[in-house]
C-alpha atoms as a PDB file:
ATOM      1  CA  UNK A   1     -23.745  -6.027  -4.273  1.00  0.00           C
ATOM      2  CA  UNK A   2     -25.265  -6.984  -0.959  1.00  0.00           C
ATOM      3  CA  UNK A   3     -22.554  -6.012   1.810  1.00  0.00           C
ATOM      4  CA  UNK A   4     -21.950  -8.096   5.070  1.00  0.00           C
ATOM      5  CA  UNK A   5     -20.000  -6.302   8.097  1.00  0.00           C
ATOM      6  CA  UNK A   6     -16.865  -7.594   9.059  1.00  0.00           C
ATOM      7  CA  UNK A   7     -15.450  -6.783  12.426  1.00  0.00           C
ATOM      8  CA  UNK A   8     -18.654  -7.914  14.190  1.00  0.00           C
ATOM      9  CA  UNK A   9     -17.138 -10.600  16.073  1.00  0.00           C
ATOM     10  CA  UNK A  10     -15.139 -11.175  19.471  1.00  0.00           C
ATOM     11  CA  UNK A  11     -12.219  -9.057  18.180  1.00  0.00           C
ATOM     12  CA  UNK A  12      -9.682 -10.912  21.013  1.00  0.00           C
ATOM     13  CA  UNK A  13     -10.797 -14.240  19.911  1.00  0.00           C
ATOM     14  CA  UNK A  14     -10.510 -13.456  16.404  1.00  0.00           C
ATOM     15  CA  UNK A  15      -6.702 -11.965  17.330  1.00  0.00           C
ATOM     16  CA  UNK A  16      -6.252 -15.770  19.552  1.00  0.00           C
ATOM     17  CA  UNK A  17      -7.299 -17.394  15.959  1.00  0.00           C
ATOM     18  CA  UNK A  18      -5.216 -15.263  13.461  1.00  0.00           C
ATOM     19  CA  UNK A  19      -2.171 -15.684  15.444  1.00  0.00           C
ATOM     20  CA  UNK A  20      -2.684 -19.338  16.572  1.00  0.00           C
ATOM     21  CA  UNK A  21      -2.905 -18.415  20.564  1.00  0.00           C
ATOM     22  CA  UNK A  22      -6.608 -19.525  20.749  1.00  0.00           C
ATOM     23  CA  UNK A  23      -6.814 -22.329  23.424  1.00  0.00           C
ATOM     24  CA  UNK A  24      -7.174 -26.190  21.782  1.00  0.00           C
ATOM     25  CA  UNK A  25     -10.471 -27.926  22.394  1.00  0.00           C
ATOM     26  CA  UNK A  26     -11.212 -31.001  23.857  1.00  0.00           C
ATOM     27  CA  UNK A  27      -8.474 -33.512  25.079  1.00  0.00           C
ATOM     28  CA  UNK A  28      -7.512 -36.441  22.905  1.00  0.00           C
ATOM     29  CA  UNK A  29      -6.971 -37.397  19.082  1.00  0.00           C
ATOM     30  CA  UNK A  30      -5.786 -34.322  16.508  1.00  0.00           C
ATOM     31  CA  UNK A  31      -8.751 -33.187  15.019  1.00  0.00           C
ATOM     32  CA  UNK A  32      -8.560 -34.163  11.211  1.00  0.00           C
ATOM     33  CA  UNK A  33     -10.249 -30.901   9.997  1.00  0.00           C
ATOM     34  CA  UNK A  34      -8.525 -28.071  11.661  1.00  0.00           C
ATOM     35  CA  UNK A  35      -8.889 -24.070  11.411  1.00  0.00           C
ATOM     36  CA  UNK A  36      -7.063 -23.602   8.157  1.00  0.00           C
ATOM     37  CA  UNK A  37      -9.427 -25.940   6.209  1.00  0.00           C
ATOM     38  CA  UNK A  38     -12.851 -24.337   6.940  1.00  0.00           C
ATOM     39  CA  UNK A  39     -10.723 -20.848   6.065  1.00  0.00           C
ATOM     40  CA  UNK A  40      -9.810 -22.326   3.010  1.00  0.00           C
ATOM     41  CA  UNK A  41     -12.925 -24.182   2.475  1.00  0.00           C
ATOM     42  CA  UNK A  42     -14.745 -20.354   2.916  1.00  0.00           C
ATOM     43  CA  UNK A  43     -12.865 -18.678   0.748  1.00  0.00           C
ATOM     44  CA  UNK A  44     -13.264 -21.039  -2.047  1.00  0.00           C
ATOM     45  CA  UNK A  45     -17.223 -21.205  -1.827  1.00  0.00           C
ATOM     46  CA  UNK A  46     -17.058 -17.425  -1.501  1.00  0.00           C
ATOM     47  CA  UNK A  47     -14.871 -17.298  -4.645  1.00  0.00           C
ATOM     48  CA  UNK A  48     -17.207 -19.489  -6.622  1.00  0.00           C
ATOM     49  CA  UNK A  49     -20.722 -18.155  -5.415  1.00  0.00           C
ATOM     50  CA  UNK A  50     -20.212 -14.702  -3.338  1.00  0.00           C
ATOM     51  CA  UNK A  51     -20.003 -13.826  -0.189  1.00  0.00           C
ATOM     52  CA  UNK A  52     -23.698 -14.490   0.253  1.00  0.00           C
ATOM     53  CA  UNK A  53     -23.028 -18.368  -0.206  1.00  0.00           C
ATOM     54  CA  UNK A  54     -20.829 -18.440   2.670  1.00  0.00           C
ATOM     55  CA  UNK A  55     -22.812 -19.861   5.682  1.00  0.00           C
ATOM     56  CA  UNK A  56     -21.456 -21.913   8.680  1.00  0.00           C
ATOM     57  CA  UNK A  57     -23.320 -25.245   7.781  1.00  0.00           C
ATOM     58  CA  UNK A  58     -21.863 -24.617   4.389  1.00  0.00           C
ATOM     59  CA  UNK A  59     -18.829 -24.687   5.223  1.00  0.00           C
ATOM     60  CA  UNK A  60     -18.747 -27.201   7.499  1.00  0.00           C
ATOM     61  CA  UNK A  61     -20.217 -29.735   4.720  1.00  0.00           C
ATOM     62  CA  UNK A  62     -17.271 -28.594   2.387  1.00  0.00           C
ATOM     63  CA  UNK A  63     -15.243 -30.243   4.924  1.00  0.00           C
ATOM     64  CA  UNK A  64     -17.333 -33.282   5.868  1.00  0.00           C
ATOM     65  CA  UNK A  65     -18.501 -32.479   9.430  1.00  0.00           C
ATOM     66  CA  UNK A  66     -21.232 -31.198  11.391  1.00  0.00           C
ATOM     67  CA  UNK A  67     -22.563 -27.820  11.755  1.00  0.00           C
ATOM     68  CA  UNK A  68     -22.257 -28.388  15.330  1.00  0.00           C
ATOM     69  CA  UNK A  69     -18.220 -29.253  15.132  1.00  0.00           C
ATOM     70  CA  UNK A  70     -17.479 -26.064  13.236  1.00  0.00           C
ATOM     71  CA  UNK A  71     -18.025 -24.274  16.243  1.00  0.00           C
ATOM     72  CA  UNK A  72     -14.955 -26.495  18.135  1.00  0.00           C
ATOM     73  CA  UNK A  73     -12.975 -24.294  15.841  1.00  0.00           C
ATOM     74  CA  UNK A  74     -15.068 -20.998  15.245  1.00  0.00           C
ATOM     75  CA  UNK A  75     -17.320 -19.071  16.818  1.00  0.00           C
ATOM     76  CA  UNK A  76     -19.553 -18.460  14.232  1.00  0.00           C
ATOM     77  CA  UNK A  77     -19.723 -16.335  10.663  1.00  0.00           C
ATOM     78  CA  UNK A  78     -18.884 -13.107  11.928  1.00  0.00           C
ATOM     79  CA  UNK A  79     -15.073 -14.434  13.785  1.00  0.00           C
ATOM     80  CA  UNK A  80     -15.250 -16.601  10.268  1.00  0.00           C
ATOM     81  CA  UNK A  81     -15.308 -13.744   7.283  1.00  0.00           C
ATOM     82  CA  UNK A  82     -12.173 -11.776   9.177  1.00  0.00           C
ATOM     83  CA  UNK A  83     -10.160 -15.393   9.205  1.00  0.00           C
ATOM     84  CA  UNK A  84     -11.330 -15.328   5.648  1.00  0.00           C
ATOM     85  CA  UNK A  85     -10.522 -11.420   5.086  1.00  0.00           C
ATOM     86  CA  UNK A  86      -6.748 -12.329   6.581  1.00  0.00           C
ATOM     87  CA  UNK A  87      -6.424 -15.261   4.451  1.00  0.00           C
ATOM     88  CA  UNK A  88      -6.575 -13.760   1.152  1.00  0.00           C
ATOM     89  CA  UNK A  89      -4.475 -10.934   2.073  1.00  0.00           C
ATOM     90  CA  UNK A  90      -1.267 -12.563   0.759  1.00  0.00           C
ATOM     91  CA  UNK A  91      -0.946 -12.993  -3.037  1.00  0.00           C
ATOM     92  CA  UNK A  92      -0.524 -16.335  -4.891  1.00  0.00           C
ATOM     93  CA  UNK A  93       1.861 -18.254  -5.040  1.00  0.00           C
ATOM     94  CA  UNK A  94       2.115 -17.591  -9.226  1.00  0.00           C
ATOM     95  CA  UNK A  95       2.046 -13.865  -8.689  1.00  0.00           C
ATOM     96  CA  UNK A  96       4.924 -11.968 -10.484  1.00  0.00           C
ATOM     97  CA  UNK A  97       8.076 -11.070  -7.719  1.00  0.00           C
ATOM     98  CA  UNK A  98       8.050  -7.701  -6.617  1.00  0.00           C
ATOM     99  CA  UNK A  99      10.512  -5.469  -8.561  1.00  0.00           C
ATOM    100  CA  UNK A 100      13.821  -5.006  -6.896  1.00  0.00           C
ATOM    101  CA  UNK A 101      13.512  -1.294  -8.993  1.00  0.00           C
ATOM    102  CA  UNK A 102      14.647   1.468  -6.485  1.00  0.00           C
ATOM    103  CA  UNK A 103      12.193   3.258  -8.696  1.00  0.00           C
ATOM    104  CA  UNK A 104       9.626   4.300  -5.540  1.00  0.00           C
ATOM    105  CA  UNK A 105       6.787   4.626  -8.624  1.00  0.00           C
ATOM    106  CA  UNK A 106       7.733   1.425 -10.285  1.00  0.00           C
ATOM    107  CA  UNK A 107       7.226  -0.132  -6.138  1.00  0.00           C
ATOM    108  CA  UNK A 108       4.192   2.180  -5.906  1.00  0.00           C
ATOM    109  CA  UNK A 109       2.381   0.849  -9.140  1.00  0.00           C
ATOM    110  CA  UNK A 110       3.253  -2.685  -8.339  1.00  0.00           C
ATOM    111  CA  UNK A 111       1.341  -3.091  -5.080  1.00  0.00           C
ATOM    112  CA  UNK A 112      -1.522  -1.139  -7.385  1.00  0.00           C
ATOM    113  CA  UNK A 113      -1.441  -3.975  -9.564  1.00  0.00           C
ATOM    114  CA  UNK A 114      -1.478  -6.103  -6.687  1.00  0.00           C
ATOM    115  CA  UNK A 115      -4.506  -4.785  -4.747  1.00  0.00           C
ATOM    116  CA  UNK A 116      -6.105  -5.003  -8.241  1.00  0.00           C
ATOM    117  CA  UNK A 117      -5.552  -8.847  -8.599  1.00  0.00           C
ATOM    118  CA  UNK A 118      -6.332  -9.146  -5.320  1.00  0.00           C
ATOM    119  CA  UNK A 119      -9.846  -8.015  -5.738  1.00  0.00           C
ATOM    120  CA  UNK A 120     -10.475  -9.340  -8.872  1.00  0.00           C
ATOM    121  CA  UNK A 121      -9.421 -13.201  -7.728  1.00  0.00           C
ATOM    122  CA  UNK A 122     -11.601 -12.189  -4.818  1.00  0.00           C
ATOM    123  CA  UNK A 123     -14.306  -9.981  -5.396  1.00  0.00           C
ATOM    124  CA  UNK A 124     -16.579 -10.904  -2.425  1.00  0.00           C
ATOM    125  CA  UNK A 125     -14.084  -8.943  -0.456  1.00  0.00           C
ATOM    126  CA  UNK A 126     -15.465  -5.690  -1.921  1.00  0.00           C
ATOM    127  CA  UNK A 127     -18.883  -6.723  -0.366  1.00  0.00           C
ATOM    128  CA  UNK A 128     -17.254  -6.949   3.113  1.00  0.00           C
ATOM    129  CA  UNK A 129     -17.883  -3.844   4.729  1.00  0.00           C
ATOM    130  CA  UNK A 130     -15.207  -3.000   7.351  1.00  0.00           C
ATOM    131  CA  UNK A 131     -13.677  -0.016   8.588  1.00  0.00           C
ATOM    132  CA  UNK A 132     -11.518  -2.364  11.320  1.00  0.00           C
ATOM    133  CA  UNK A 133      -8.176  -3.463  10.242  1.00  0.00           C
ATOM    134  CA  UNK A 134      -7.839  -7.433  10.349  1.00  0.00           C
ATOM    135  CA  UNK A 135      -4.660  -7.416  12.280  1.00  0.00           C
ATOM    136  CA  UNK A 136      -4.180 -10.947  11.438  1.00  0.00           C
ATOM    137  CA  UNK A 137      -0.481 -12.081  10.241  1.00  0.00           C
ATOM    138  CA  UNK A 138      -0.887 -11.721   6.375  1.00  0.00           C
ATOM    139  CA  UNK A 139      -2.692  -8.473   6.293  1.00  0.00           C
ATOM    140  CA  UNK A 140       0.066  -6.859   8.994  1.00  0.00           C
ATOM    141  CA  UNK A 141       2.447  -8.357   6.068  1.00  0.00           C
ATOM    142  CA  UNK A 142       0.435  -6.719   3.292  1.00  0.00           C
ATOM    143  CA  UNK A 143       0.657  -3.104   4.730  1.00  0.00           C
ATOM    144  CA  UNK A 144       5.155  -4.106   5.787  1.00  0.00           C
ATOM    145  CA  UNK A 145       4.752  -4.748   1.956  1.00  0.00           C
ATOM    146  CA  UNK A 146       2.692  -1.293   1.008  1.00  0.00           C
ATOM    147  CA  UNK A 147       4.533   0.709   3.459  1.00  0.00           C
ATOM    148  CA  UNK A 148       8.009  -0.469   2.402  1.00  0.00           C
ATOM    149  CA  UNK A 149       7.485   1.137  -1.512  1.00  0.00           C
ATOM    150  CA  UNK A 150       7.346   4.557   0.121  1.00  0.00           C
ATOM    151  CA  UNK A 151      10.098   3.901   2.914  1.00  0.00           C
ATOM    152  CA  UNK A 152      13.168   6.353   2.421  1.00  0.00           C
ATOM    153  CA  UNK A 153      11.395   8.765   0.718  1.00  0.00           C
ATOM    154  CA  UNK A 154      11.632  11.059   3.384  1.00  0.00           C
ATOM    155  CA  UNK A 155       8.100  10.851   4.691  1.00  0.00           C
ATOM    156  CA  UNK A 156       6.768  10.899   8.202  1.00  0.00           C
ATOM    157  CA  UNK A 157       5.573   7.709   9.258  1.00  0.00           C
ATOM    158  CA  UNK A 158       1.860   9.523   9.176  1.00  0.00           C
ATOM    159  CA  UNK A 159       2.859  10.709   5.621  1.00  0.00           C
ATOM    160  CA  UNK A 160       3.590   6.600   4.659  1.00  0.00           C
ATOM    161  CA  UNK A 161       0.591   5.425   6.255  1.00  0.00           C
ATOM    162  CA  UNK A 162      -1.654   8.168   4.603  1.00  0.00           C
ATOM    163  CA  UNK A 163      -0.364   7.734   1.243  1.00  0.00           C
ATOM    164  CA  UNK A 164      -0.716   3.860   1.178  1.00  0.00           C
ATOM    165  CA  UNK A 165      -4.120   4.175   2.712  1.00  0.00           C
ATOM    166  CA  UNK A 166      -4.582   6.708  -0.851  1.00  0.00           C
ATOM    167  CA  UNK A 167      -3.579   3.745  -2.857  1.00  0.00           C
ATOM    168  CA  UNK A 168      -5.546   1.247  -1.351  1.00  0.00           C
ATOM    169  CA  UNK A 169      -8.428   3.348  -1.190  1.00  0.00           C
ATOM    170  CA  UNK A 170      -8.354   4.264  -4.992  1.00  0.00           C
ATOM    171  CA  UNK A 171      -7.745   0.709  -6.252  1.00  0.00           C
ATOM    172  CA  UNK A 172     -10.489  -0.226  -4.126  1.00  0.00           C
ATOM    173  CA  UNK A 173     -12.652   2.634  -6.256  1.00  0.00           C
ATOM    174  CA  UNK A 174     -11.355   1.942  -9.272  1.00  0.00           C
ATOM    175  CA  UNK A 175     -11.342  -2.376  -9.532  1.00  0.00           C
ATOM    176  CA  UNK A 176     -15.692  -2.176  -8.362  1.00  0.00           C
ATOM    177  CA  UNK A 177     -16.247  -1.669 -11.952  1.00  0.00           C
ATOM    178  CA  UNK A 178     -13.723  -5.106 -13.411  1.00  0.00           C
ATOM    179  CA  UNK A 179     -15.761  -7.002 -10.901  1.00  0.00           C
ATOM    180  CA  UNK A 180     -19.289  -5.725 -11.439  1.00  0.00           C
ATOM    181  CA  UNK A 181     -18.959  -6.096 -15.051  1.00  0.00           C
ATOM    182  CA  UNK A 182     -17.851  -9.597 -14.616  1.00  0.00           C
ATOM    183  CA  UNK A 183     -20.843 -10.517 -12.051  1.00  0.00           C
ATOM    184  CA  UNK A 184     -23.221  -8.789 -14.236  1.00  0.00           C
ATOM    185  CA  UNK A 185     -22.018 -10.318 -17.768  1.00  0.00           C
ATOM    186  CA  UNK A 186     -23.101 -13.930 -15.793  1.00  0.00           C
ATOM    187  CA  UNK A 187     -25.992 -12.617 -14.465  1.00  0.00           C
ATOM    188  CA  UNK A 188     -27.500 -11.471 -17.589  1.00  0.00           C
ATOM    189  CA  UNK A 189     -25.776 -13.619 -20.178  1.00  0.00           C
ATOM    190  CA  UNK A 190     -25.113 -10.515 -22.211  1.00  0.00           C
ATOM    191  CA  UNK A 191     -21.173  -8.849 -22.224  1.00  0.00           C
ATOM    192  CA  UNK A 192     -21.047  -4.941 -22.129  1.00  0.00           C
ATOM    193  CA  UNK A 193     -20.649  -5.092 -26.144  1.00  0.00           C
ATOM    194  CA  UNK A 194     -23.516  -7.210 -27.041  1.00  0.00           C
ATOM    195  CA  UNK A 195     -25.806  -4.592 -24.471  1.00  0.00           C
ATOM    196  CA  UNK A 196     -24.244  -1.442 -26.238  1.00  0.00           C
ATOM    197  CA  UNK A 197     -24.534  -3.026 -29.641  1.00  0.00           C
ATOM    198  CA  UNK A 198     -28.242  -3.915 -28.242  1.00  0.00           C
ATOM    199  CA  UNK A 199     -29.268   0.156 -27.438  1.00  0.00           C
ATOM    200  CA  UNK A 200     -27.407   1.705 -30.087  1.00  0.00           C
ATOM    201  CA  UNK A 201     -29.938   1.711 -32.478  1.00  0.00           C
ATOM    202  CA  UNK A 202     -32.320   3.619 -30.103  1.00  0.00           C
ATOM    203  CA  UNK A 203     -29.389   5.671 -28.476  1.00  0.00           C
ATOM    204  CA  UNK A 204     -29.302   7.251 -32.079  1.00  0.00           C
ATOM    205  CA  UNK A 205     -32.760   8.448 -32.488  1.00  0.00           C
ATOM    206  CA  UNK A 206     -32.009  10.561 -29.940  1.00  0.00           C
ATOM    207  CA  UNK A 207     -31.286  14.677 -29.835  1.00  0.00           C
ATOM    208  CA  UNK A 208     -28.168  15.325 -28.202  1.00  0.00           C
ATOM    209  CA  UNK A 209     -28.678  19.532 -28.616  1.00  0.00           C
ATOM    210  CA  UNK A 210     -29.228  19.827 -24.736  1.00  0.00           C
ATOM    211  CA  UNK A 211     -26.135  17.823 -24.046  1.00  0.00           C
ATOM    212  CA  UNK A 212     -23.474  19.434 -26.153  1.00  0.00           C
ATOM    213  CA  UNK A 213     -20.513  18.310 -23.952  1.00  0.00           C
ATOM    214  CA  UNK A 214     -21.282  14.420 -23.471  1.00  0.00           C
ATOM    215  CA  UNK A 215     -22.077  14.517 -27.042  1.00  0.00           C
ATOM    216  CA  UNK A 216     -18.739  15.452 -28.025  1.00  0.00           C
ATOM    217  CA  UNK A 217     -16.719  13.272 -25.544  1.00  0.00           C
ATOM    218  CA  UNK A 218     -18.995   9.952 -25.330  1.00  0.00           C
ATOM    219  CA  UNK A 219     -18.021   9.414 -29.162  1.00  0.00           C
ATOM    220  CA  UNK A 220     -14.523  10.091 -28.913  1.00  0.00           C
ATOM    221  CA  UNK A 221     -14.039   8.255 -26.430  1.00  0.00           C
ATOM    222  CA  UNK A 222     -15.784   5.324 -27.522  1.00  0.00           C
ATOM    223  CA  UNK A 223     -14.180   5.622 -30.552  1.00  0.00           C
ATOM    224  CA  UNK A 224     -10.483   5.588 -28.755  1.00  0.00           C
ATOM    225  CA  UNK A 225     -11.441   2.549 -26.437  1.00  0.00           C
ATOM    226  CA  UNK A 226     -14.558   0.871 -27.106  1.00  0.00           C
ATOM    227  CA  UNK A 227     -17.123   0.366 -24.595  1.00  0.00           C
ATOM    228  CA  UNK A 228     -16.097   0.255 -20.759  1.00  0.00           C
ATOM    229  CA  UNK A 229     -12.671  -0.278 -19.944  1.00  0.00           C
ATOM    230  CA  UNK A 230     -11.909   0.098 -16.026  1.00  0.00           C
ATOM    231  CA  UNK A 231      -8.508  -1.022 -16.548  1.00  0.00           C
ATOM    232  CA  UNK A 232      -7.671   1.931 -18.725  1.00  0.00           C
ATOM    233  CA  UNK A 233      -9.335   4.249 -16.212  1.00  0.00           C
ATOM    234  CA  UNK A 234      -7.522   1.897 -13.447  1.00  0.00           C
ATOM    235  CA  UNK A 235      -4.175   3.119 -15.239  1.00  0.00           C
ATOM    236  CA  UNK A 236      -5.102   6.748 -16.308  1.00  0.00           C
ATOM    237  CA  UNK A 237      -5.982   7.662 -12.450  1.00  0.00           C
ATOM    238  CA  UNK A 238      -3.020   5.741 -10.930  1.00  0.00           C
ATOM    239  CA  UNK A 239      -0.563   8.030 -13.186  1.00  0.00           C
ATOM    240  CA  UNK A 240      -2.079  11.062 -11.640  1.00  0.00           C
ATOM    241  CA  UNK A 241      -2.333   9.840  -8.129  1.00  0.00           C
ATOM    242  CA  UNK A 242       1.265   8.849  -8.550  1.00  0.00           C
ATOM    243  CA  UNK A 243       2.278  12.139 -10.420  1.00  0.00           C
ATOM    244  CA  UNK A 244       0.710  13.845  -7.246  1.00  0.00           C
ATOM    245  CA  UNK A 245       2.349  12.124  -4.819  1.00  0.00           C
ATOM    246  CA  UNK A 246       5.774  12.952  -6.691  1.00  0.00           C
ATOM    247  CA  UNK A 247       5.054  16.960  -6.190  1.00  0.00           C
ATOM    248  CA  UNK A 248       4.479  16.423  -2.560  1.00  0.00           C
ATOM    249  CA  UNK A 249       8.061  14.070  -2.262  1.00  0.00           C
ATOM    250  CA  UNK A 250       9.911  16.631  -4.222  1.00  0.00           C
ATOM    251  CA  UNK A 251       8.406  19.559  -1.759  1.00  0.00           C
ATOM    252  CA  UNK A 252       9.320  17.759   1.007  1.00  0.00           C
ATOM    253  CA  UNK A 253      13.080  17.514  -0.191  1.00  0.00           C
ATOM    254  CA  UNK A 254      13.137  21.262  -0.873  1.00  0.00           C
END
């Protein structure tokens, strides 16, 4: 995955944009393409082709106008991918409600499950290097919406921003391996079956002697679950971050 850097832009004007406070343009007639449609238009080409697709003149001919008018409502590509990074930072419209469960794990794994469709509907998103928050409207609602599954648990408010920042960061680990395997079953035209069905047959001419650990696991394993499964390993490591984060609740209640 090729990255691109977000956060490389006017960070003021990109704040004037998210929250509708940038001055209008010229005088006269409403604009029939405004801000939201090249956004949209972005996101969709970015969807369908990567990140890489995404260019200004692109986008501006998904809309039907110039290169030169995109700029009338963006400063260029780098102002562009965090109005694209905000964008997609709310779920769908289709997405299950969240659970009214009081159940702080049942809240936890939900916005777990969240982040994960999130990245899988949008996987150029993991190629967008950025260590900036977007503070745009819909990602300052995505963290009230992270945040407010550990609320009351008796954490600090560093405590609640550290241990959402935990969860986001492992989904974000975990969910690269869904959307790899996806990208690289088009790529190649072969699915992660058909290429381990391909090498078994030289995989067991091998001698496995010096390896007497993997040897042991690797069949078991692919015995229980068949080849790659990130979801499983998605679910397996969520328990335990989860079962972690309940010993360090019920210390703090001590």
């Amino acid at each position: 995955m090729t990255e691109e850097i977000g956060g490389r832009g006017d960070p003021v004007k990109v704040l004037e944009l998210l929250w509708g406070r940038a001055e209008s343009g010229k005088r006269g007639p409403k604009a029939r393409v405004g801000l939201a449609d090249l956004v949209a238009a972005a996101v969709a080409i970015a969807d369908a082709e990567g990140l890489s697709a995404v260019s200004t003149r692109r986008v501006a001919e998904a809309v039907g106008i110039s290169p030169m008018s995109f700029y009338t409502h963006v400063p260029g590509k780098a102002e562009l991918l965090d109005l694209m990074m905000d964008a997609v930072a709310v779920g769908e419209p289709d997405d299950p409600s969240p659970p009214s469960d009081t159940d702080w794990r049942i809240r936890m794994t939900f916005v777990a499950e969240t982040l994960w469709r999130h990245y899988l509907r949008h996987p150029w998103v993991l190629d967008l290097a950025t260590h900036r928050p977007v503070l745009g409207p819909n990602t300052v609602a995505a963290y009230e919406f992270a945040l407010s599954a550990v609320d009351g648990l008796g954490l600090t408010e560093i405590e609640m921003d550290m241990t959402v920042t935990v969860l986001a960061n492992f989904v974000h680990g975990a969910v690269r391996d869904a959307a790899r395997g996806r990208m690289v079953d088009e790529v190649t035209g072969m699915s992660d079956e058909e290429w381990w069905r391909r090498i078994e047959p030289f995989l067991e001419t091998l001698d496995y002697t010096p390896y007497p650990v993997a040897s042991r696991v690797g069949p078991v394993a692919g015995e229980t679950y068949g080849v790659g499964d990130p979801q499983r390993a998605f679910r397996f490591g969520l328990d335990r971050l989860l079962d972690g984060l309940a010993l360090f609740i019920e210390g703090k209640r001590r």
